[in-house]
Structures are given as C-alpha cells and as structure tokens.
Protein backbone atom coordinates (compact mmCIF):
# COMPACT_ATOMS: atom_id res chain seq x y z
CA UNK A 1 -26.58 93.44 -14.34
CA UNK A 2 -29.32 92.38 -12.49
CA UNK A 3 -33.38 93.69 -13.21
CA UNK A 4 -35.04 95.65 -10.66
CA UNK A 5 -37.57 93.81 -8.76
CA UNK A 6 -40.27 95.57 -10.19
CA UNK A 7 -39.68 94.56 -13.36
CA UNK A 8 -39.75 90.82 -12.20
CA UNK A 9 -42.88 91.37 -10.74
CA UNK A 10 -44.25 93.10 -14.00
CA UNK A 11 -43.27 90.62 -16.17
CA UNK A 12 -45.04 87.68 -14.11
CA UNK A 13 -48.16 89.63 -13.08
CA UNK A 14 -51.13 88.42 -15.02
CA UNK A 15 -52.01 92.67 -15.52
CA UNK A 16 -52.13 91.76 -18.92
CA UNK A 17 -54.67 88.66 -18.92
CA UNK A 18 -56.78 90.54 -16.67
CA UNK A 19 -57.21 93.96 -18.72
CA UNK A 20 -57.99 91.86 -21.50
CA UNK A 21 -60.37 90.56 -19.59
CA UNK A 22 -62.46 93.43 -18.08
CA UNK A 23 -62.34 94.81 -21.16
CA UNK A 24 -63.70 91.90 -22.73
CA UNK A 25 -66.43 92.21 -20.08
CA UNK A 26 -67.18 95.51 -19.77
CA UNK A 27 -67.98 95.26 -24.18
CA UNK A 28 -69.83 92.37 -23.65
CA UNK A 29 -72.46 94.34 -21.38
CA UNK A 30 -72.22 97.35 -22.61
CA UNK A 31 -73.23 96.00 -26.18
CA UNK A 32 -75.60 93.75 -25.03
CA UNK A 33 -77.32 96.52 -23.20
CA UNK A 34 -77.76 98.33 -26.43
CA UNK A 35 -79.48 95.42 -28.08
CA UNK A 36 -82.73 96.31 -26.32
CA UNK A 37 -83.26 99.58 -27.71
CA UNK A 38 -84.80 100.35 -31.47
CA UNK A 39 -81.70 102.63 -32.68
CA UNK A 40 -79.74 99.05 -32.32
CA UNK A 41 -82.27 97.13 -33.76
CA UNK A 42 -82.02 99.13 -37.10
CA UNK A 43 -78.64 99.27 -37.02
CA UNK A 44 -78.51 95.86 -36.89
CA UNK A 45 -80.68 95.18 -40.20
CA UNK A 46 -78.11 95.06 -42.89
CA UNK A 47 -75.47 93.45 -40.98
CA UNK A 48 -78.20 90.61 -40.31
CA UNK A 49 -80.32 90.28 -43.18
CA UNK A 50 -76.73 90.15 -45.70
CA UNK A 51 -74.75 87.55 -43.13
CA UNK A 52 -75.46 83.97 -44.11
CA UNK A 53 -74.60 82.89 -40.95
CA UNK A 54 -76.91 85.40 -39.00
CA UNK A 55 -79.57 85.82 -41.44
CA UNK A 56 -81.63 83.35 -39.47
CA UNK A 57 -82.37 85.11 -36.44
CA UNK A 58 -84.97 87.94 -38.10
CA UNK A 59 -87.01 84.71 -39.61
CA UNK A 60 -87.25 82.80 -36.56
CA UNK A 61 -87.48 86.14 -34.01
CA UNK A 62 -88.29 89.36 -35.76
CA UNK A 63 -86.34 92.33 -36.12
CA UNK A 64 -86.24 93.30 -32.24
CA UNK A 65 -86.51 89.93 -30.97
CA UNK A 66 -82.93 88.97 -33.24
CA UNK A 67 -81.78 92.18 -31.22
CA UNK A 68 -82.44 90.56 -27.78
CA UNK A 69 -81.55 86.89 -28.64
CA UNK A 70 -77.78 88.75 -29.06
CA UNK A 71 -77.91 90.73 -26.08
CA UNK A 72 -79.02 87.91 -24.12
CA UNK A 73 -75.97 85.98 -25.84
CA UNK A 74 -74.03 89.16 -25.36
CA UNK A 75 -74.61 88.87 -21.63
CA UNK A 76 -74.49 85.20 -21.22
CA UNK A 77 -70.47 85.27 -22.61
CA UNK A 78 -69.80 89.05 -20.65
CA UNK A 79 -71.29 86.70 -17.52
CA UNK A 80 -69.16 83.49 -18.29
CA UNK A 81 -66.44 85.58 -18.32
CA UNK A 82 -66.60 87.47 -15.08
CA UNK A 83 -67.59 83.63 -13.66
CA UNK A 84 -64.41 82.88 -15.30
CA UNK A 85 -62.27 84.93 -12.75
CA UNK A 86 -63.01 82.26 -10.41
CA UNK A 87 -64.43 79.23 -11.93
CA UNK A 88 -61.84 78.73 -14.95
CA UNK A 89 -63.71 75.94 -16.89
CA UNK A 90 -66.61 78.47 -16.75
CA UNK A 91 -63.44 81.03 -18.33
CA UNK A 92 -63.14 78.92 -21.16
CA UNK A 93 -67.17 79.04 -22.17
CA UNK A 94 -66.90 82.65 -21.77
CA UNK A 95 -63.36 82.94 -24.34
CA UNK A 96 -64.68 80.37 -26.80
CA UNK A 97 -68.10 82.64 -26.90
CA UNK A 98 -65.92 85.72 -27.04
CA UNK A 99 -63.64 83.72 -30.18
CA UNK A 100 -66.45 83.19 -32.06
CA UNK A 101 -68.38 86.32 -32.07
CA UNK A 102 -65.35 88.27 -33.06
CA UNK A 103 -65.08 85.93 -36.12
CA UNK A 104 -69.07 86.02 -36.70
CA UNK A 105 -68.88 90.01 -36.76
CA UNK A 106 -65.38 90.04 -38.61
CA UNK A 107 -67.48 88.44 -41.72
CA UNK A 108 -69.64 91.01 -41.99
CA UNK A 109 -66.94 92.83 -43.22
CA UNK A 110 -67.24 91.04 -46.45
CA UNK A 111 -71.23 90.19 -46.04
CA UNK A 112 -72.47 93.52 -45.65
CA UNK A 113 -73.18 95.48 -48.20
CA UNK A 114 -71.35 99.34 -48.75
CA UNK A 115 -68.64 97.40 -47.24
CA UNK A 116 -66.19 98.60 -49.53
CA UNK A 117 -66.13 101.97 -50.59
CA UNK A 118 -66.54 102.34 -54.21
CA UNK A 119 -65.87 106.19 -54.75
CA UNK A 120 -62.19 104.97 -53.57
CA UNK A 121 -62.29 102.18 -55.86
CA UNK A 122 -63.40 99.30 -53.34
CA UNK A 123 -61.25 96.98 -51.24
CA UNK A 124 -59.15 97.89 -49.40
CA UNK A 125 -60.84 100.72 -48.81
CA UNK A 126 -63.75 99.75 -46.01
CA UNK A 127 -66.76 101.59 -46.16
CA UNK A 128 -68.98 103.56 -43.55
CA UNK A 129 -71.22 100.39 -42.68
CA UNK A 130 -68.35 98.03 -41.66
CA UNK A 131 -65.64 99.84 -40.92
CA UNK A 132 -66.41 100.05 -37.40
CA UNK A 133 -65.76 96.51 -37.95
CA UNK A 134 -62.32 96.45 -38.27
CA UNK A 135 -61.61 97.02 -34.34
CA UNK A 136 -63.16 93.07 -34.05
CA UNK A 137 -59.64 91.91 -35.51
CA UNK A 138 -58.30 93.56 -31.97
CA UNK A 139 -60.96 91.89 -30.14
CA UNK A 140 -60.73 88.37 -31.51
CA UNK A 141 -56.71 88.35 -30.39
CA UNK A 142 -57.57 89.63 -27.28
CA UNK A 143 -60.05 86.81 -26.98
CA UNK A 144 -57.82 84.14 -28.53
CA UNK A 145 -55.17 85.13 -26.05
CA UNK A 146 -57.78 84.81 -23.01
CA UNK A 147 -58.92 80.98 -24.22
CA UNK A 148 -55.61 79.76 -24.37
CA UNK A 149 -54.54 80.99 -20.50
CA UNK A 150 -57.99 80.07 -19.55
CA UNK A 151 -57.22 76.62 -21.14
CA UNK A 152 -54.25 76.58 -19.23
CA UNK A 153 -55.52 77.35 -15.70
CA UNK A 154 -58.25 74.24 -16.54
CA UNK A 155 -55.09 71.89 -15.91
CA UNK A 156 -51.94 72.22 -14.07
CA UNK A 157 -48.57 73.50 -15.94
CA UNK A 158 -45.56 70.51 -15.77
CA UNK A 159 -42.55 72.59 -14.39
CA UNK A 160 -40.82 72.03 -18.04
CA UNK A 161 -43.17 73.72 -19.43
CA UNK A 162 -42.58 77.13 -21.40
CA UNK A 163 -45.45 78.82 -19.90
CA UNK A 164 -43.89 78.17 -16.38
CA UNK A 165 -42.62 80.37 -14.65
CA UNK A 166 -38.76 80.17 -14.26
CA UNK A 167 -37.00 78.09 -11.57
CA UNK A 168 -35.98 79.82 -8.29
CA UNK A 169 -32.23 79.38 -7.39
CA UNK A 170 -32.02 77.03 -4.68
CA UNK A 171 -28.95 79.39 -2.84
CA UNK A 172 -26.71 76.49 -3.16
C-alpha cells in the first residue's frame, strides 16, 4: 500500500522547524518588548536578585537598566533568528542564544524564592513565582531542536546520512 502524496510531502516539509521558529521569534520580541516598561522591571526583582548567575546585572545596571540589558539581549537572539531564515551560521547564534536562556530561566525555578509551595508541602509542588517557569522546559527543546537543524544547514548532509532524505528510485 502505497502513502498518499501528501503525506510524503508532510513528512519532508520543514513546517515543523519553521513553527518552532516563528514562535521562537515572535517570544523573543514580544518579551523583550516588555522589558522596557516598570511592571516588568518589578517583576523581574526576585527572579534577579536570588539567581547567582543573573544577580549581576542590578549591581552593574540598576533595576531598569538590568530590564533593558535583557530586552536588548531578548531582541538581539529574536533578530539572529529571523537572520537565521536566510543566513544559517547567523541561525545558529540565534539557537545557541535561544539554548541558553531557556536553561538560565529554567534555574530560577530552584533560585527563586516561593518557588515551591509550602502549604502543599514543597517540591514538587511549584509555587506562584516560578511556575510560569515551567513552560521554559518546552522552550529549551524547541530551541535545542532548532540548533541542531541550524547546525546542519551550516554544512552539507553526505547522502548516507540519517537526516537525508531518502533515495529516489531510479525507474530501472
């Protein structure tokens, strides 16, 4: 039994690569955006001040200035990545910026504090300041997935290869 074409087609469009990427995009803006305005700013303060990996940025640039420097950086990798439709070097910048946010914000999970939510005796149970968190896990796949077929379209596929697309009979 043989597939309908369709499903050929489907099956080697890149539909799936590419909603991963607007979407990656279209968060990267949006929530960069956001980082200009106060409401942001204090939201921001006890994800910041309790990460030891971002606790830097209100020392060195202030409460609304730590804001901007990560909607600027926000922007840069939402940027790199729309670049990335047609430059794929520039593709892989944008994933690898994408990859490590989403594994910078997935450890303030454990860095922030209310994280857990004691009246239901702790972990697992995630708590009202990081579990809107938890959605990052999603995020960092979805970025993993884009850096390895943007490392991919940086250098050309042998015809062995498993990402290759399958062989067309020759008719003989």
């Amino acid at each position: 039994m043989t597939r309908p074409a369709y499903f050929d087609r489907f099956i080697r469009s890149s539909l799936d690569i590419q909603l991963l990427r607007w979407s990656l995009i279209l968060i990267f803006f949006g929530f960069g955006y956001a980082k200009w305005f106060d409401y942001e700013a204090q939201a921001l303060l006890p994800l910041i001040d309790n990460s030891p990996i971002l606790s830097w940025l209100h020392l060195a640039f202030g409460i609304h200035g730590a804001s901007y420097a990560l909607g600027v950086a926000e922007w840069a990798i939402g940027a790199a990545l729309l670049a990335g439709i047609w430059q794929p070097r520039i593709a892989v910048i944008g994933a690898l910026g994408s990859t490590l946010t989403y594994l910078t914000t997935l450890t303030l999970i454990v860095t922030t504090p209310g994280g857990w939510e004691n009246s239901a005796g702790g972990f697992p149970a995630m708590g009202g300041a990081t579990s809107f968190l938890i959605k990052d896990a999603v995020l960092l796949a979805a970025s993993i997935a884009l850096l390895k077929h943007d490392l991919l379209r940086t250098r050309p596929v042998p015809a062995c290869s498993p990402t290759a697309p399958p062989a067309r009979p020759s008719g003989h």
